[in-house]
Protein backbone atom coordinates (compact mmCIF):
# COMPACT_ATOMS: atom_id res chain seq x y z
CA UNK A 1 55.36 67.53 113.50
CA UNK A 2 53.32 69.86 114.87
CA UNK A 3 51.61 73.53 113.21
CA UNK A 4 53.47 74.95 116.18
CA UNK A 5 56.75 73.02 115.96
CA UNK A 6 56.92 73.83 112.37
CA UNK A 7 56.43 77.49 112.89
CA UNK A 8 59.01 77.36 115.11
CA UNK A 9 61.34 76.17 113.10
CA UNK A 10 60.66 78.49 109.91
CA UNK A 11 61.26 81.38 112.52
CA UNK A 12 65.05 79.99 113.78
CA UNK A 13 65.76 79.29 109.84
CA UNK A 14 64.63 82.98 109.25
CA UNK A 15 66.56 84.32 112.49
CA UNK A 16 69.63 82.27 110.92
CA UNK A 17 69.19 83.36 107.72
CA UNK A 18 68.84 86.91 108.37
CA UNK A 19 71.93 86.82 110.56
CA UNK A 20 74.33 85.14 107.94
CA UNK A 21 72.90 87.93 105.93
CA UNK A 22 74.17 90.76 108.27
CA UNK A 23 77.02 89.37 108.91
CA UNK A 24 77.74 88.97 104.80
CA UNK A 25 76.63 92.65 104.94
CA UNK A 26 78.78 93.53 107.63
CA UNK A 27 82.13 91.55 106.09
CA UNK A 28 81.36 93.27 102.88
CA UNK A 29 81.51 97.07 104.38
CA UNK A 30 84.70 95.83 106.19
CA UNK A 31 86.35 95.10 102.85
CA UNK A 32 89.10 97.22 101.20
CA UNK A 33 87.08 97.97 98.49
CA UNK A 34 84.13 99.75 100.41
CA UNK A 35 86.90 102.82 101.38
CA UNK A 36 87.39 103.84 97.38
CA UNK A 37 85.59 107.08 97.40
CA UNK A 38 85.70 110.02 95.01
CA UNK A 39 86.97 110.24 91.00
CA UNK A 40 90.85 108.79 91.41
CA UNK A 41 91.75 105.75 93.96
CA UNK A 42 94.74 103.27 94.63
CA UNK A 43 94.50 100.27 96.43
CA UNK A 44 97.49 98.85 97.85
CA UNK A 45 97.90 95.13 96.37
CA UNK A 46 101.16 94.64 97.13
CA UNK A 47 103.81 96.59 99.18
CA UNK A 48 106.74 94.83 99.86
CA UNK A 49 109.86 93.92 97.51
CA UNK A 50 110.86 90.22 95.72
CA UNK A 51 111.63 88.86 100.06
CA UNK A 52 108.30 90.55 101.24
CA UNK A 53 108.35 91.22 105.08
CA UNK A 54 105.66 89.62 107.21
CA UNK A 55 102.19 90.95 105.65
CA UNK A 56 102.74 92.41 102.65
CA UNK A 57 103.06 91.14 98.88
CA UNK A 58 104.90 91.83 96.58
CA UNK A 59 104.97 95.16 94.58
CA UNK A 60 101.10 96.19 93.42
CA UNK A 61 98.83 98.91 93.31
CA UNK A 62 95.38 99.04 91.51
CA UNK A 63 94.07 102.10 90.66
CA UNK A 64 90.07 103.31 90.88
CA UNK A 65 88.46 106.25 88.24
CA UNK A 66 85.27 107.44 89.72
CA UNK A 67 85.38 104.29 91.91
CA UNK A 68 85.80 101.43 89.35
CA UNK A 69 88.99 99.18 88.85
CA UNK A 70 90.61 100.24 85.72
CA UNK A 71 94.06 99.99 85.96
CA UNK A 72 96.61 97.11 87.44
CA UNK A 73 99.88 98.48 88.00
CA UNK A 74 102.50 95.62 87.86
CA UNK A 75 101.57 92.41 89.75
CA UNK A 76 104.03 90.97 92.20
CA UNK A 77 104.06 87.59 94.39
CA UNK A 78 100.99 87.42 96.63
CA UNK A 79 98.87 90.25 95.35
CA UNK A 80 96.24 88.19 93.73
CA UNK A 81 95.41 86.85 96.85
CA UNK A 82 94.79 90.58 98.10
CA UNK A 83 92.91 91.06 95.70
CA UNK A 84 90.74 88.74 96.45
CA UNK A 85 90.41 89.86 100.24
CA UNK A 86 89.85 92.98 99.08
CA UNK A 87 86.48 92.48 97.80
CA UNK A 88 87.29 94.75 94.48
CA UNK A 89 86.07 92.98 90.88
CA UNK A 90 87.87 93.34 87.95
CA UNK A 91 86.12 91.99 85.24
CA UNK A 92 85.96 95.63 83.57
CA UNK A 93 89.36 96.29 83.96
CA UNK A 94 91.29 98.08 81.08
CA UNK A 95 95.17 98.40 81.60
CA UNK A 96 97.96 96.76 83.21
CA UNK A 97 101.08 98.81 83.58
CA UNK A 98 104.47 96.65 84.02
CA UNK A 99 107.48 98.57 85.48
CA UNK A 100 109.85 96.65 84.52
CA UNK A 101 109.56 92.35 83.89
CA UNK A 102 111.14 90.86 87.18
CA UNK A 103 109.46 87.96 88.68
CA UNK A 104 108.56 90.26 92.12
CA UNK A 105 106.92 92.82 89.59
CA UNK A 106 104.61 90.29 87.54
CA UNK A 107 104.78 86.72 89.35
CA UNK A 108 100.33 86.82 89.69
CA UNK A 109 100.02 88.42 86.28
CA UNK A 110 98.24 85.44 84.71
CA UNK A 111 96.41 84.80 88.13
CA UNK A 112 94.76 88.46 87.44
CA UNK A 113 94.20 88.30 83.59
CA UNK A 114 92.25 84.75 84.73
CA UNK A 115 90.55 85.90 87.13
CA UNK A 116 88.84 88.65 84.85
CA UNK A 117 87.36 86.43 83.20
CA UNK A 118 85.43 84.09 86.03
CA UNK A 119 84.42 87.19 87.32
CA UNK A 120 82.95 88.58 84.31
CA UNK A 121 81.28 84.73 84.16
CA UNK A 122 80.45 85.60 87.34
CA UNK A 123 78.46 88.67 87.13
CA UNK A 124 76.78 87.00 83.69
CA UNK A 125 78.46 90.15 81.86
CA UNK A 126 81.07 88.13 79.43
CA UNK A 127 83.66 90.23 78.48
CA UNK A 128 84.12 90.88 75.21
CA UNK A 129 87.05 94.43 75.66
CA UNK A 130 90.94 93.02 75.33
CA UNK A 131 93.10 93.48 78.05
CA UNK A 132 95.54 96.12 77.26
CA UNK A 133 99.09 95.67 78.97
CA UNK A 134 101.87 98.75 78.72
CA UNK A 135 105.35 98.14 79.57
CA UNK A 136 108.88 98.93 78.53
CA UNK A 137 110.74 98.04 75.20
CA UNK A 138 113.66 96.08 74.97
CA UNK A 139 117.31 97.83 75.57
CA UNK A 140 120.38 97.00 74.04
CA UNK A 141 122.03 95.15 77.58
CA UNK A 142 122.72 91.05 76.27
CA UNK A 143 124.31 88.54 78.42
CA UNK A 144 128.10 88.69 78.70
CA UNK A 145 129.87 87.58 75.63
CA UNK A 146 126.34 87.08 73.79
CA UNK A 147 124.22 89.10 71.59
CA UNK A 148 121.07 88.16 73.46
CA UNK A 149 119.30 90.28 75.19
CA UNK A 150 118.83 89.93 78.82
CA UNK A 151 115.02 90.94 79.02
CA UNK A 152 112.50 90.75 76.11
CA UNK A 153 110.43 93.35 74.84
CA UNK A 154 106.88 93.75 76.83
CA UNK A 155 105.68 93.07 73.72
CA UNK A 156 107.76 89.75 73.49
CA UNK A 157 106.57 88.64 77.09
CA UNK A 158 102.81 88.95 76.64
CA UNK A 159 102.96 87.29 73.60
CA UNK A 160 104.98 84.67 75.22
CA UNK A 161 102.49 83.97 77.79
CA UNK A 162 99.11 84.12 75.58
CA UNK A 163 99.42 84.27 71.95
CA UNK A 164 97.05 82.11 70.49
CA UNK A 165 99.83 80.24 68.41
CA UNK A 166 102.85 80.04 70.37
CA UNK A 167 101.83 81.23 74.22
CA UNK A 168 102.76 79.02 76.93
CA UNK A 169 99.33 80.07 78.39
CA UNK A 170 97.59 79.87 74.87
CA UNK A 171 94.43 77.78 76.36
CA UNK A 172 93.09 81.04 77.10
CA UNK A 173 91.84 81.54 74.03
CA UNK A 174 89.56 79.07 74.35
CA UNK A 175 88.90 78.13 77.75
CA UNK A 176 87.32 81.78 78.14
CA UNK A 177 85.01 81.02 75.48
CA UNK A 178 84.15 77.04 76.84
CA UNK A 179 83.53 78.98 80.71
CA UNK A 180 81.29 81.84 78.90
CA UNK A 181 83.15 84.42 79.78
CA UNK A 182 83.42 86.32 76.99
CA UNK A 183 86.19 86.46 74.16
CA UNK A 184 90.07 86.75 75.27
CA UNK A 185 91.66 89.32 73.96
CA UNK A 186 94.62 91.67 74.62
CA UNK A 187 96.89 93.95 73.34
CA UNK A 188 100.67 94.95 74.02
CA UNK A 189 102.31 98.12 73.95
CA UNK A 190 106.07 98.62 73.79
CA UNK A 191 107.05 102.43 75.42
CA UNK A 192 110.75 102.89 74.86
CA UNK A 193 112.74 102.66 77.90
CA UNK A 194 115.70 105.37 77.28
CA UNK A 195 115.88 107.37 80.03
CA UNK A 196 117.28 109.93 77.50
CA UNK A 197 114.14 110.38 76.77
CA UNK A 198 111.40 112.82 77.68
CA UNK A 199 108.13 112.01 79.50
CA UNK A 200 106.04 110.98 76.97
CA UNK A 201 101.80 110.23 77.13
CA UNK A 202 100.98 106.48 76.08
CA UNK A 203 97.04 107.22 76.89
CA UNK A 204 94.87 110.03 76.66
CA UNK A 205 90.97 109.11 76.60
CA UNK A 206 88.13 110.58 78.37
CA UNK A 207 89.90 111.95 80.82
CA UNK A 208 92.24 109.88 81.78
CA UNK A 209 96.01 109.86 81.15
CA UNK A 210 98.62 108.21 81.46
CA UNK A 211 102.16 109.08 80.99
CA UNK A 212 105.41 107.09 81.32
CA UNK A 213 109.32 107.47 81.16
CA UNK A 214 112.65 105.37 81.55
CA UNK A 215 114.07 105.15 84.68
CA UNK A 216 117.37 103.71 85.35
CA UNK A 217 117.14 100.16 87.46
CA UNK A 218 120.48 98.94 86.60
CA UNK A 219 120.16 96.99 83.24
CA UNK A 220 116.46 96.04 83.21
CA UNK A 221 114.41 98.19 81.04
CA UNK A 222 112.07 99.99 83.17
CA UNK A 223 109.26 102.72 83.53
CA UNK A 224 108.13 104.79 86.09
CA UNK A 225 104.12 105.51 85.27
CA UNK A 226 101.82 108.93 85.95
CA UNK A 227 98.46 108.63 86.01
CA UNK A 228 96.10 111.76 85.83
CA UNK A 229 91.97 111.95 86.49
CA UNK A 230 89.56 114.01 87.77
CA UNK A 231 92.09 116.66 88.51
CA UNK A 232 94.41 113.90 90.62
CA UNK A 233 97.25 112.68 89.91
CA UNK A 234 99.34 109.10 91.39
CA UNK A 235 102.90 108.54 90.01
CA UNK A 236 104.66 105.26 90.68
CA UNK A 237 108.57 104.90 90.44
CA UNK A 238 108.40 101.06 90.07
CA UNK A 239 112.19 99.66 90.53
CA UNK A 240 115.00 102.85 90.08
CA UNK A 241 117.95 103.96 91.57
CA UNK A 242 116.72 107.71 90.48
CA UNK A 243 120.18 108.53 88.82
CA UNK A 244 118.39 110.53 86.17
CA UNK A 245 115.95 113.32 86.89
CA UNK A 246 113.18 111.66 85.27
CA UNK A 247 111.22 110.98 88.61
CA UNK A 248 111.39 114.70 89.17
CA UNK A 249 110.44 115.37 85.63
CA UNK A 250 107.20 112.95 86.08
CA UNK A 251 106.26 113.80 89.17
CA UNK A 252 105.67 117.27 89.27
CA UNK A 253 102.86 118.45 91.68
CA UNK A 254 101.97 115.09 91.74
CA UNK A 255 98.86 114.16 94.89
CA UNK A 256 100.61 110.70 95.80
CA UNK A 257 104.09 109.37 94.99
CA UNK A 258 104.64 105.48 95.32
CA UNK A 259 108.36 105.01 96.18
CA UNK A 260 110.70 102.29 95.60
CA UNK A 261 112.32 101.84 99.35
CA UNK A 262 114.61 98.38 99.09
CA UNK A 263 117.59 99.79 100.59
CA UNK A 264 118.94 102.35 103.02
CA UNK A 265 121.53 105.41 102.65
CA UNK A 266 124.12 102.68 104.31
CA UNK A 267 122.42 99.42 103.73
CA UNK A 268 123.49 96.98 102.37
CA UNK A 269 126.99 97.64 103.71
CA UNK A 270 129.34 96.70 101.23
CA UNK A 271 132.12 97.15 102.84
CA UNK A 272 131.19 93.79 104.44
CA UNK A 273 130.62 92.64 101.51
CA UNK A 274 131.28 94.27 97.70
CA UNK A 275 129.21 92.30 95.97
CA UNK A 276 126.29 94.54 97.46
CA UNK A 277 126.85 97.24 95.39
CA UNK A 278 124.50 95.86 92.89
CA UNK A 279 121.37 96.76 94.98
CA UNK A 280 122.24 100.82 94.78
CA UNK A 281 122.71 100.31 90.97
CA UNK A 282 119.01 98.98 91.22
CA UNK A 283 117.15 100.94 93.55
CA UNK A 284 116.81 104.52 95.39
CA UNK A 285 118.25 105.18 98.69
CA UNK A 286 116.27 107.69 101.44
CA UNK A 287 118.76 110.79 100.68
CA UNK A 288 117.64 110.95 96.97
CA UNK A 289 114.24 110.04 97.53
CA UNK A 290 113.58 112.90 99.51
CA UNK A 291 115.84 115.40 96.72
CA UNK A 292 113.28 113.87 94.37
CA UNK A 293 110.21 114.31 96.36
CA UNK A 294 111.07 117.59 97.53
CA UNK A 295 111.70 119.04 94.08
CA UNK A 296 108.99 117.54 92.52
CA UNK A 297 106.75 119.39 95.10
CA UNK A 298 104.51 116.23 95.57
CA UNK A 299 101.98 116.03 98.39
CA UNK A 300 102.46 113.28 100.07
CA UNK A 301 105.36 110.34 99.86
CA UNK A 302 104.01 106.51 99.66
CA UNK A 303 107.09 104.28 100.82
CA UNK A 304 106.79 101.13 99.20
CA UNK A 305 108.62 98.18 97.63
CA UNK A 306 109.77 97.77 101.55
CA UNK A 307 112.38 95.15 102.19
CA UNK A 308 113.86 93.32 105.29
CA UNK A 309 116.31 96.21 105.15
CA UNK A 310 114.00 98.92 105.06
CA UNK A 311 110.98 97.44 107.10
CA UNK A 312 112.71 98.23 110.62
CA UNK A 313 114.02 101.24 109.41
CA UNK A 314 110.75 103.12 108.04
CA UNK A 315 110.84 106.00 110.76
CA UNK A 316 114.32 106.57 110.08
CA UNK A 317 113.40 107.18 106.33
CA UNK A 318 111.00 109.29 106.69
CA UNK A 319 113.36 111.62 108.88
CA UNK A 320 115.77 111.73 105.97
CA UNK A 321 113.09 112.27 103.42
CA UNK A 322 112.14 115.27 105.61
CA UNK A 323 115.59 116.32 106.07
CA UNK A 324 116.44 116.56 102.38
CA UNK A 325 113.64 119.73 102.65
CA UNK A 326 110.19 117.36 101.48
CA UNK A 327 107.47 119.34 103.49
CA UNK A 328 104.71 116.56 102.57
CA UNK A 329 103.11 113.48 103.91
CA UNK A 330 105.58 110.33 104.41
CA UNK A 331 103.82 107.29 105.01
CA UNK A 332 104.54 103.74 104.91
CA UNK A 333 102.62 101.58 102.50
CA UNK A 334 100.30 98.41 103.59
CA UNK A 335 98.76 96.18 101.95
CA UNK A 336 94.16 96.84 101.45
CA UNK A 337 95.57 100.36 102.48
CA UNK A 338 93.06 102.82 99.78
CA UNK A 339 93.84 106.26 98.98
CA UNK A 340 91.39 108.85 97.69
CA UNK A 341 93.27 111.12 96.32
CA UNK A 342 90.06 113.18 94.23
């Protein structure tokens, strides 16, 4: 081969080269992660409820301080692989916040607390912090006729999953170690669930803090979760039918107020069939959302947790939000959606 022909060919590898470099640049500004701007962020992870419509995951939101992923709030069917597509790395991240412990609310949990750790292998930063999961207590509701208790502790399911001993998931331990990755570790907090109870703060470091209560959700033990930094704030209701006042309580002045929205005012009719009245035991219809949103004096209303029910109906909500006197922002959650809220 020639001088020339082999000049010629450098300067195609280098055109190519260059190109698949632009267009890596190009793909990377087009990512969700590239909107988080400014000292308090969510990303949208997972929108839709345990049957997801078309496009969205289930429920998940990660949150941003001064544009770094530090907190996973709950971790539903389908939002790993957002994650992923979102171009955000969490190999630094600090707390994972669990609503409440059904399968739509922490299905990819594991996927996430693995993933840390090939990241941090990754970025040749092993990670050496625990991982430091919140959630709610056990309650007193057992199984009919039995004395055991329907959900465990928070506490009792993290352990179950990765206590070195007795974890089904246990391997951890180790395998981060074998991958050099860094050291597993984690931690779980129990916050009590009794919606009797007042809002209470479960963090308060540097600036950042986060505050939880018990919301009612039909038997399940279950939180609803305010974050505060840089002078923003993000509350999320996880699953509630928002019988109590405690939304109202926690979300006071709040910038951005993630919703529960499975079901409608009417919907699911059970006067076609009875057995529906579970679902308004479990979760918040329109009417109250907006009584909640409007006396909590929030700024702007994320719908979320959207079902097959509530996915046609979203324009319909937001007119009974409005007409229940909310004067702020209603908008419909999608998934790699990011909101700056600071």
């Amino acid at each position: 081969m020639s001088k020339k022909q082999c000049l010629h060919l450098w300067v195609a590898a280098l055109t190519v080269g260059l190109a698949v470099v632009s267009t890596t640049a190009s793909a990377d500004k087009e990512k969700a992660v590239a909107q988080v701007k400014g000292k308090l962020s969510v990303m949208v992870l997972g929108s839709g409820g345990p049957i997801p419509p078309a496009g969205r995951a289930s429920s998940s939101y990660l949150v941003f301080t001064d544009g770094k992923p530090r907190i996973l709030m709950d971790a539903g069917g389908g939002s790993y692989a957002n994650l992923s597509a979102s171009g955000a790395v969490i190999k630094d991240l600090d707390m994972v916040l669990l609503s409440h412990l059904h399968i739509d609310h922490t299905a990819d949990m594991s996927a996430f607390v693995k993933g840390m750790y090939f990241q941090a292998r990754g970025a040749g930063t092993p990670r050496e912090t625990p991982i430091n999961f919140y959630g709610a207590g056990a309650n007193s509701a057992t199984f009919p006729e039995s004395t055991i208790t329907q959900y465990p502790s928070t506490r009792e399911y993290v352990d179950g999953h990765y206590n070195h001993d007795t974890g089904l998931e246990r391997y951890l331990n180790v395998f981060a170690k074998a991958i050099s990755a860094g050291k597993f570790a984690y931690t779980a907090n129990d916050i009590d669930p009794d919606v009797s109870k007042d809002v209470a703060t479960v963090y308060d470091q540097d600036g950042l803090v986060i505050k939880a209560v018990g919301v009612t959700h039909g038997p399940v033990p279950s939180l609803a979760f305010r974050i505060e930094y840089g002078g923003a704030s993000v509350v999320y209701s996880g699953d509630t039918n928002s019988k109590t006042d405690n939304m109202i309580k926690l979300a006071q002045g709040a910038d951005l107020l993630i919703y529960d929205t499975a079901i409608m005012d009417n919907a699911p009719d059970v006067n076609k069939n009875p057995a529906d009245k579970v679902f308004f035991a479990l979760h918040t219809t329109p009417s109250r959302m907006g009584e909640v949103a409007a006396q909590a004096g929030v700024k702007q209303l994320l719908l979320s947790h959207i079902t097959p029910i509530t996915q046609p109906n979203l324009k319909q909500i937001e007119t009974i939000v409005k007409g229940k006197g909310f004067k702020g922002k209603v908008s419909a959650a999608a998934d790699l959606q990011v909101y700056n809220l600071k």
